[in-house]
C-alpha atoms as a PDB file:
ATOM      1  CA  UNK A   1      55.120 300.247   8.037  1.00  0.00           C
ATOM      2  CA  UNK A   2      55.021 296.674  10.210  1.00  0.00           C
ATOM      3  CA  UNK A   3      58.250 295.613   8.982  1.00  0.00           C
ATOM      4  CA  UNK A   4      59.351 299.016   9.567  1.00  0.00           C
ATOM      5  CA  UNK A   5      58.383 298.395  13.154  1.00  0.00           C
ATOM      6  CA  UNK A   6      59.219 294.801  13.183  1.00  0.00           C
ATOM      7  CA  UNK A   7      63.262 296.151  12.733  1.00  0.00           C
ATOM      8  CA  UNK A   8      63.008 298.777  15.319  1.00  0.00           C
ATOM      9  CA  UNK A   9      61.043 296.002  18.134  1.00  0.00           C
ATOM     10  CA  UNK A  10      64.018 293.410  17.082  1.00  0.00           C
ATOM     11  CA  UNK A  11      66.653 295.628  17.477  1.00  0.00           C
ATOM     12  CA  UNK A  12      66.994 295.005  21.186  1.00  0.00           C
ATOM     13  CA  UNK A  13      66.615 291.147  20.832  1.00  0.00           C
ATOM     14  CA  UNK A  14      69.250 290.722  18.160  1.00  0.00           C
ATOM     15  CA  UNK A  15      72.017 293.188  19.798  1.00  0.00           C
ATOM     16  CA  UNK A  16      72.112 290.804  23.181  1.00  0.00           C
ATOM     17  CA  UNK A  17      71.520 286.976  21.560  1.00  0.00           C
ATOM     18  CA  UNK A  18      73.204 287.114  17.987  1.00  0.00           C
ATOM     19  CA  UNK A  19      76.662 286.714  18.622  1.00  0.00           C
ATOM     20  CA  UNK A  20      79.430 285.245  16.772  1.00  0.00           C
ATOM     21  CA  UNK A  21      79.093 281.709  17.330  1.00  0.00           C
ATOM     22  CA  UNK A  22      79.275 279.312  14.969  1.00  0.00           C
ATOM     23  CA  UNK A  23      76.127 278.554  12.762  1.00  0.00           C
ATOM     24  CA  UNK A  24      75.228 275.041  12.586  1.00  0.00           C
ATOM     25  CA  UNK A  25      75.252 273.024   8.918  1.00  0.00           C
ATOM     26  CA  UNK A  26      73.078 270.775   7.328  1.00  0.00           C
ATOM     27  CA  UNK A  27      70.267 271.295   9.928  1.00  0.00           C
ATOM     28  CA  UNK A  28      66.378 270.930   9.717  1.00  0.00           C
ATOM     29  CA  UNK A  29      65.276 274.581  10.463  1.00  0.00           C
ATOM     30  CA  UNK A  30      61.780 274.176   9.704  1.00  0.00           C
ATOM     31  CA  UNK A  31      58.814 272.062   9.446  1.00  0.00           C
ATOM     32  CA  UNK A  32      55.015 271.842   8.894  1.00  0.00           C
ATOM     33  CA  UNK A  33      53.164 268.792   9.822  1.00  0.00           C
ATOM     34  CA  UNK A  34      54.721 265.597   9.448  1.00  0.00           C
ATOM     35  CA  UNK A  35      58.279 265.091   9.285  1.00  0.00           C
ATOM     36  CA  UNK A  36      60.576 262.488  10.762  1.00  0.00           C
ATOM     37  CA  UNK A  37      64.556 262.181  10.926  1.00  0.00           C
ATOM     38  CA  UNK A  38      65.736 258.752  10.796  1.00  0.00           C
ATOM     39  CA  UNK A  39      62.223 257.598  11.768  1.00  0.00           C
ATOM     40  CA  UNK A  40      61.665 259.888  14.547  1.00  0.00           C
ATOM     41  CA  UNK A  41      58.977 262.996  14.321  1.00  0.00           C
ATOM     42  CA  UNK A  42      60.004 266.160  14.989  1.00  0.00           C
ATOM     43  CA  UNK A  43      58.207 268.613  16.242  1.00  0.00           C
ATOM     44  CA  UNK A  44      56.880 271.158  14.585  1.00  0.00           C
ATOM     45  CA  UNK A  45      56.744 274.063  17.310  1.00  0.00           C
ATOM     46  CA  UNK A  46      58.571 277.331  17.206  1.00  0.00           C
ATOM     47  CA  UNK A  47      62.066 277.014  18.578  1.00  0.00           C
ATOM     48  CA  UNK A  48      62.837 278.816  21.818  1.00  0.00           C
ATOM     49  CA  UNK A  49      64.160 282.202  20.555  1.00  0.00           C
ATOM     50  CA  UNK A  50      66.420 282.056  23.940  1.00  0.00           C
ATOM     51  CA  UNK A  51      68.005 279.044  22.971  1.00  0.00           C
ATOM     52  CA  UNK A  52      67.174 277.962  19.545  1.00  0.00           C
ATOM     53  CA  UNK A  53      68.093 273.979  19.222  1.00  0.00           C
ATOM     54  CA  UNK A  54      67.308 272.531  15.644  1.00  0.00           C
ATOM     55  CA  UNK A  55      68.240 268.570  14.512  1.00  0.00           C
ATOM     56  CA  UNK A  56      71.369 268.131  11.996  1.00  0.00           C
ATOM     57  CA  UNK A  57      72.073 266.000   9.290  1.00  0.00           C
ATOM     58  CA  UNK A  58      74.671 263.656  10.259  1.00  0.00           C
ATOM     59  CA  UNK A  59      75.821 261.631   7.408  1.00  0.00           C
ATOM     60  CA  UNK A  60      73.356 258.402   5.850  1.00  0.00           C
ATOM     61  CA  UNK A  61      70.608 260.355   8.239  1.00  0.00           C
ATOM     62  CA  UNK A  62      67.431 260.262   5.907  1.00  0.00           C
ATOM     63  CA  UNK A  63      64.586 263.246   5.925  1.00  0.00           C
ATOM     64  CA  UNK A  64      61.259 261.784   5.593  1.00  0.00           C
ATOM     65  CA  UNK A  65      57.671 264.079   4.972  1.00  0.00           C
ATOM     66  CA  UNK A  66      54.634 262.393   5.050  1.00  0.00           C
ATOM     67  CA  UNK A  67      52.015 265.250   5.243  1.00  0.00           C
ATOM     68  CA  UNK A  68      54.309 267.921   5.640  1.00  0.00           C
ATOM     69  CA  UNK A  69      56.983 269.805   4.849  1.00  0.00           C
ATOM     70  CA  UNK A  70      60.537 270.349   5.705  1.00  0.00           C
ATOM     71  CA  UNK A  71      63.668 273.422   5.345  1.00  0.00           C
ATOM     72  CA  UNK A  72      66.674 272.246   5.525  1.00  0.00           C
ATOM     73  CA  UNK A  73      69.627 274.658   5.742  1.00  0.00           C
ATOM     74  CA  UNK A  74      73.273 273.632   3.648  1.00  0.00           C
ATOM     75  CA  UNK A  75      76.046 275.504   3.051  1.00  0.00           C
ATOM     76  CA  UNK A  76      75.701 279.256   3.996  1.00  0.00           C
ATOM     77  CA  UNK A  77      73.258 280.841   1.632  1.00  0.00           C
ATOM     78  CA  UNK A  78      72.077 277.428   0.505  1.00  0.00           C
ATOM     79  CA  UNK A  79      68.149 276.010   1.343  1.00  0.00           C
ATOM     80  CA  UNK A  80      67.050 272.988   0.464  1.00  0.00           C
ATOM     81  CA  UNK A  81      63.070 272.385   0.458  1.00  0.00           C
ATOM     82  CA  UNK A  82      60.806 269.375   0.508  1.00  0.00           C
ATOM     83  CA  UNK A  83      57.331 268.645  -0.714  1.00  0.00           C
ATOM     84  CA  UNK A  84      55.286 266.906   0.458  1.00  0.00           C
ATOM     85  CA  UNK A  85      55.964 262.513   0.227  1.00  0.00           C
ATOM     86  CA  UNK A  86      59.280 263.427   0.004  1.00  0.00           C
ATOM     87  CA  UNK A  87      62.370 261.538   1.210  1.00  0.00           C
ATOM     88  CA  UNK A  88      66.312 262.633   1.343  1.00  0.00           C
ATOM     89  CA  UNK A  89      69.743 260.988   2.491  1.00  0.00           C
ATOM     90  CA  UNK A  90      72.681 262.846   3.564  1.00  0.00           C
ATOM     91  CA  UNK A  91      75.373 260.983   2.318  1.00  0.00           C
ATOM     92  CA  UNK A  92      78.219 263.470   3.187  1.00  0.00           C
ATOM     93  CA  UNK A  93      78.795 267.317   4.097  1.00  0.00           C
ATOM     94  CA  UNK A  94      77.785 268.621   1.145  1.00  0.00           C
ATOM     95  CA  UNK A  95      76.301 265.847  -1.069  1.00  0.00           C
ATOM     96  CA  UNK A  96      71.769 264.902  -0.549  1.00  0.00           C
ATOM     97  CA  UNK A  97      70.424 262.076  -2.094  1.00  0.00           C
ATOM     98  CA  UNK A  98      67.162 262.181  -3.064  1.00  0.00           C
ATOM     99  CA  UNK A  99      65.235 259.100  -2.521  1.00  0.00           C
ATOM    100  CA  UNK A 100      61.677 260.361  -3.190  1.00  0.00           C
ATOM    101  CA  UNK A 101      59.366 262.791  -4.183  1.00  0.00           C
ATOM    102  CA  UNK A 102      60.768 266.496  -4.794  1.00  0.00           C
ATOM    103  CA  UNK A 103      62.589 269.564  -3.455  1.00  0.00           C
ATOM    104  CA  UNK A 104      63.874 273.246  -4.025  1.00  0.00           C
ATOM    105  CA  UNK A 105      67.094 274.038  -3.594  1.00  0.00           C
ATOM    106  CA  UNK A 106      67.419 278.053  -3.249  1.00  0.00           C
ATOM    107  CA  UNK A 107      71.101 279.058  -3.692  1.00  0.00           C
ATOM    108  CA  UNK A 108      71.083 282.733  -2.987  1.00  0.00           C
ATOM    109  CA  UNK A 109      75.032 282.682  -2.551  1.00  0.00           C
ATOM    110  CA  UNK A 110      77.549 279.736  -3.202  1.00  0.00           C
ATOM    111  CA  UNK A 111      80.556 281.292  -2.308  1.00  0.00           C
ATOM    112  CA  UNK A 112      81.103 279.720   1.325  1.00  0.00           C
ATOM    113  CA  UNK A 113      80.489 276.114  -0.165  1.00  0.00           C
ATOM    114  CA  UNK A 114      79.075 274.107  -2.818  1.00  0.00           C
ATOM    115  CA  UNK A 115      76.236 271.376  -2.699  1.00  0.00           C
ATOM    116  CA  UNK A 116      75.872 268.149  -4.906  1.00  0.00           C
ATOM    117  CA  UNK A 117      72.094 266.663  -5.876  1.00  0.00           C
ATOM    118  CA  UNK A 118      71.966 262.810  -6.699  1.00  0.00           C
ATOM    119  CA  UNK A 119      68.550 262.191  -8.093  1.00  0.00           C
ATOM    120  CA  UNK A 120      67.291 259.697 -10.679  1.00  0.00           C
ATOM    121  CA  UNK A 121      70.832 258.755 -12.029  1.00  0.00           C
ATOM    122  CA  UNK A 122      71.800 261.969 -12.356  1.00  0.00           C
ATOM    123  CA  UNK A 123      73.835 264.416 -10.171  1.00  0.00           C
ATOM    124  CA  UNK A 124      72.828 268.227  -9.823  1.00  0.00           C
ATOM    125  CA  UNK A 125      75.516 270.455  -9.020  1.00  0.00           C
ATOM    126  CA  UNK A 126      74.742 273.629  -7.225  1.00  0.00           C
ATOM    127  CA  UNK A 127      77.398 275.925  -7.759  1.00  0.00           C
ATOM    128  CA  UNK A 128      76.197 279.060  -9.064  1.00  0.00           C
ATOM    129  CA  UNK A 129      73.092 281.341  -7.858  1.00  0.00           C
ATOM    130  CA  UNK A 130      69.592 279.933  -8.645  1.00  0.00           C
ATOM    131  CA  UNK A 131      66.469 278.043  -7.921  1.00  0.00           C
ATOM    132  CA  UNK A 132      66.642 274.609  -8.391  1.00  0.00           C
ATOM    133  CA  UNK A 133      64.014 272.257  -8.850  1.00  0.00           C
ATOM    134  CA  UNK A 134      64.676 268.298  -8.441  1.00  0.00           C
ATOM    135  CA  UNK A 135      62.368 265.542  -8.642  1.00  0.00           C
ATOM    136  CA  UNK A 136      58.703 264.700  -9.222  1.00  0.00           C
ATOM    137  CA  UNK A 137      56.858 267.999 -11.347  1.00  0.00           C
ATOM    138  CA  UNK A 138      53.696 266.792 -10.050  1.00  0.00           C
ATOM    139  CA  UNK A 139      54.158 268.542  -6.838  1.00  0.00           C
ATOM    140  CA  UNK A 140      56.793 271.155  -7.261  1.00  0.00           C
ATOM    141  CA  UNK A 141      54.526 274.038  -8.239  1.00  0.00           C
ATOM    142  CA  UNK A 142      52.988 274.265  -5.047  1.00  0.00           C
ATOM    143  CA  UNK A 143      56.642 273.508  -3.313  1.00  0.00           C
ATOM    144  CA  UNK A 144      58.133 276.246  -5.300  1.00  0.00           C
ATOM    145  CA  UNK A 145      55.179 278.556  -3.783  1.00  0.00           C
ATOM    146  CA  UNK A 146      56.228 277.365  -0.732  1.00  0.00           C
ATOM    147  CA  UNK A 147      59.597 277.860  -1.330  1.00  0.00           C
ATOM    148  CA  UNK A 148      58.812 281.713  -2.262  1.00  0.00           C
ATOM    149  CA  UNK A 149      56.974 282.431   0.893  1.00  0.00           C
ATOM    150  CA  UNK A 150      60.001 281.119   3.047  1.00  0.00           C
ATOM    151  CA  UNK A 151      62.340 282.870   1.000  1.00  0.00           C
ATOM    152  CA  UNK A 152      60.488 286.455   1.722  1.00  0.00           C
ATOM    153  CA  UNK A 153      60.730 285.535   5.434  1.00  0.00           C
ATOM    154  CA  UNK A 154      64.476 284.610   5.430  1.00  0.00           C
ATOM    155  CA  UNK A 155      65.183 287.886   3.706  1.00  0.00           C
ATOM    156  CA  UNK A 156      63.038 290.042   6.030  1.00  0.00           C
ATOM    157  CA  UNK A 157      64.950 288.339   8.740  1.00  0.00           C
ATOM    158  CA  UNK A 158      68.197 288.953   7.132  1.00  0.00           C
ATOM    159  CA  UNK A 159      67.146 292.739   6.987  1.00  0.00           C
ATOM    160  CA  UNK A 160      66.554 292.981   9.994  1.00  0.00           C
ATOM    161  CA  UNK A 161      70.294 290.974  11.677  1.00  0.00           C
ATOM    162  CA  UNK A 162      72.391 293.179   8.963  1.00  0.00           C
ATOM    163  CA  UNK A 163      70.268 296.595  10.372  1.00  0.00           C
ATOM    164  CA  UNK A 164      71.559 295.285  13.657  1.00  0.00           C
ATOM    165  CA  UNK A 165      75.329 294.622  12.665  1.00  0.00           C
ATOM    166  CA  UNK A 166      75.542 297.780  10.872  1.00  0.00           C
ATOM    167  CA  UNK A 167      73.812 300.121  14.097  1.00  0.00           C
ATOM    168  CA  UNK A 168      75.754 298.150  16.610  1.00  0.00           C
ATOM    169  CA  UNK A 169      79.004 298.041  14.215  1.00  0.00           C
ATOM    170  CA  UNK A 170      79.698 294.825  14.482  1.00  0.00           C
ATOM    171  CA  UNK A 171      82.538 293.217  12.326  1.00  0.00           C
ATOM    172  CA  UNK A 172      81.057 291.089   9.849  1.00  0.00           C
ATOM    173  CA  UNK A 173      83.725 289.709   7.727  1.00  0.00           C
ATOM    174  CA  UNK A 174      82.871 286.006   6.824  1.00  0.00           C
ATOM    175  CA  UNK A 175      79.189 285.337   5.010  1.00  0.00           C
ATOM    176  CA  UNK A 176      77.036 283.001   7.135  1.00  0.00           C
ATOM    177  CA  UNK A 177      73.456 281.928   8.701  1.00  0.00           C
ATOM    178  CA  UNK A 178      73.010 284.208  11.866  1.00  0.00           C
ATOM    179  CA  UNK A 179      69.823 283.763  14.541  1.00  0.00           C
ATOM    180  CA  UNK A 180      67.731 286.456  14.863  1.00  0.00           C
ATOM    181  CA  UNK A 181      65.694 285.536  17.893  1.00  0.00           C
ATOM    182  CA  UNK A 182      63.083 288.329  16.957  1.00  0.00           C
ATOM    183  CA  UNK A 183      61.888 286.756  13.721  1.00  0.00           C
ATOM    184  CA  UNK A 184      62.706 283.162  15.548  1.00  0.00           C
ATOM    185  CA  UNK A 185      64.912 281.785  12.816  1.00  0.00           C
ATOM    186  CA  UNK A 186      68.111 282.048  11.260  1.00  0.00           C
ATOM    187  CA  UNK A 187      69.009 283.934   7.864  1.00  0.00           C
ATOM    188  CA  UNK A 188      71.678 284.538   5.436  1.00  0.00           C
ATOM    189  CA  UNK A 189      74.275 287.498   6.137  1.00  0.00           C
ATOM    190  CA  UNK A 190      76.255 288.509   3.247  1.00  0.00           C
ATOM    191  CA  UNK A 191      79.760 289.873   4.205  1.00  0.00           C
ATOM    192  CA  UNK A 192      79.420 292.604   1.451  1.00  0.00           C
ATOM    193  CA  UNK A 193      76.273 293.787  -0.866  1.00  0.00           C
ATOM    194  CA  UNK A 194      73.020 291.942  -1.700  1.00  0.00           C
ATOM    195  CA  UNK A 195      72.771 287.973  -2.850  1.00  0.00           C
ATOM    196  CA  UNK A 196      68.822 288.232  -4.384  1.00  0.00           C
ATOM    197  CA  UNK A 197      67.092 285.348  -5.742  1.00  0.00           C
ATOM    198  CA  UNK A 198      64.967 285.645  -8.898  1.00  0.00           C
ATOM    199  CA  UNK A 199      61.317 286.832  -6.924  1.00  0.00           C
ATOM    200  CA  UNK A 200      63.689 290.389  -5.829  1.00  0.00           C
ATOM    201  CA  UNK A 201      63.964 288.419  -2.579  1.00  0.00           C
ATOM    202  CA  UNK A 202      67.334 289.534  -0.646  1.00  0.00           C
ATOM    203  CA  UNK A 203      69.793 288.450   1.469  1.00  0.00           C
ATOM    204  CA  UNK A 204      71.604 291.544   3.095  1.00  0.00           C
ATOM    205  CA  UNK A 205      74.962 292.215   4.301  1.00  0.00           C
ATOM    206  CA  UNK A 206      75.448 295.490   7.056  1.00  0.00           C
ATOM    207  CA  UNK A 207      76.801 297.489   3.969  1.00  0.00           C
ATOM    208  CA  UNK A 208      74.299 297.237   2.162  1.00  0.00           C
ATOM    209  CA  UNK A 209      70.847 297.222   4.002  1.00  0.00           C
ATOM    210  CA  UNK A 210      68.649 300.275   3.611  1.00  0.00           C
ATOM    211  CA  UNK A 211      71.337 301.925   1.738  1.00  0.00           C
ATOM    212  CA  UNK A 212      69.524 304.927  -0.830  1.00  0.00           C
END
C-alpha cells in the first residue's frame, strides 16, 4: 500500500523535473559516512531534489571510503559499490581500478556500454547481466547486503519514473539513468521490458511496469 501511494504522491514531481536531459556517467550518487574524491570529503546529505548535483569521475580521479560507503553509477544499468576501506581509480570511461578493499558491481543491463575491473592482476569484464563481486571476501558479505538494499530502492524508483513515462506518454526510446526527484535519486529506465537482477529486483521500462 505505501509504495502504492509513494507512485501516486511522485507522480506530480516526476511529470515537471524529469526531462530528457542527458544523465551524467561515472558519478558518485551515494554515500554513507566517510568518503573522499581525490582527497576531498563529500558530503553525505540528500541532494536537492530541485537541482540534483552529484561529483563525477574524471579520469585517474581515485574514490576513497574510510568509514563509509560509496555508489557509484557507470554505464546505464551499471552500479558499482564500495565497502568499507575501500579505494578505486578511474583510469578511463569505462575501465575502475581497484586499489583496495572490495566492491559490487550490479549489472542489471549492459546493453548501452560495457565496464572493465582491474583488480589483483587480473581484469573483470562486465559484459553480461550479473552481480559481481571483486576484492577482499572479508567484507563483501555485508557489502553485498548493502548492495541488495540499494538495489530494491533503485528499482522502486525506476517503478515509479517508467509509471510516469507511460501515464504522461512520453517517448522513451534509448535505455538510461533518469532523476526522479520524488524518491531523490536517479534509476535505471529500460527502453523495452524488465532488466531484474538475481534478488527479483527490477529495473522497468514504460511498457512494461504494472503490466498483468
Amino acid at each position: 500500500m505505501l509504495f502504492w501511494l509513494a507512485l501516486l504522491a511522485a507522480h506530480a514531481l516526476v511529470a515537471q523535473d524529469s526531462g530528457r536531459s542527458p544523465a551524467p556517467r561515472n558519478f558518485v550518487h551515494h554515500v554513507q559516512g566517510q568518503v573522499l574524491l581525490n582527497g576531498v570529503a563529500i558530503d553525505d546529505t540528500a541532494p536537492d531534489p530541485r537541482n540534483p548535483r552529484f561529483p563525477e569521475l574524471g579520469k585517474d580521479s581515485v574514490l576513497r571510503t574510510e568509514l563509509g560507503l560509496a555508489e557509484v553509477m557507470l554505464a546505464p544499468g551499471v552500479v558499482l559499490r564500495m565497502g568499507e576501506s575501500s579505494g578505486i581509480r578511474a583510469t578511463g570511461p569505462a575501465h575502475i581500478s581497484l586499489e583496495a578493499g572490495a566492491i559490487v558491481v550490479e549489472a542489471a543491463d549492459t546493453k548501452r556500454g560495457h565496464v572493465t575491473v582491474h583488480a589483483g592482476g587480473r581484469t573483470v569484464a562486465v559484459i553480461r547481466p550479473g552481480i559481481y563481486r571483486i576484492g577482499e571476501s572479508g567484507t563483501s558479505d555485508a557489502l553485498l547486503r548493502w548492495t541488495e538494499r540499494r538495489s530494491r530502492s533503485l528499482s522502486m524508483a525506476s517503478a515509479s519514473s517508467a509509471w510516469m513515462l507511460r501515464e504522461d506518454r512520453r517517448a522513451w526510446k534509448s535505455p538510461d539513468w533518469l532523476w526522479n526527484p520524488y524518491f531523490g535519486m536517479f534509476s535505471y529506465v529500460p527502453s523495452k521490458g524488465q532488466a531484474c537482477n538475481q534478488w527479483g529486483h527490477c529495473y522497468y521500462a514504460p511498457d512494461s511496469v504494472f503490466r498483468r
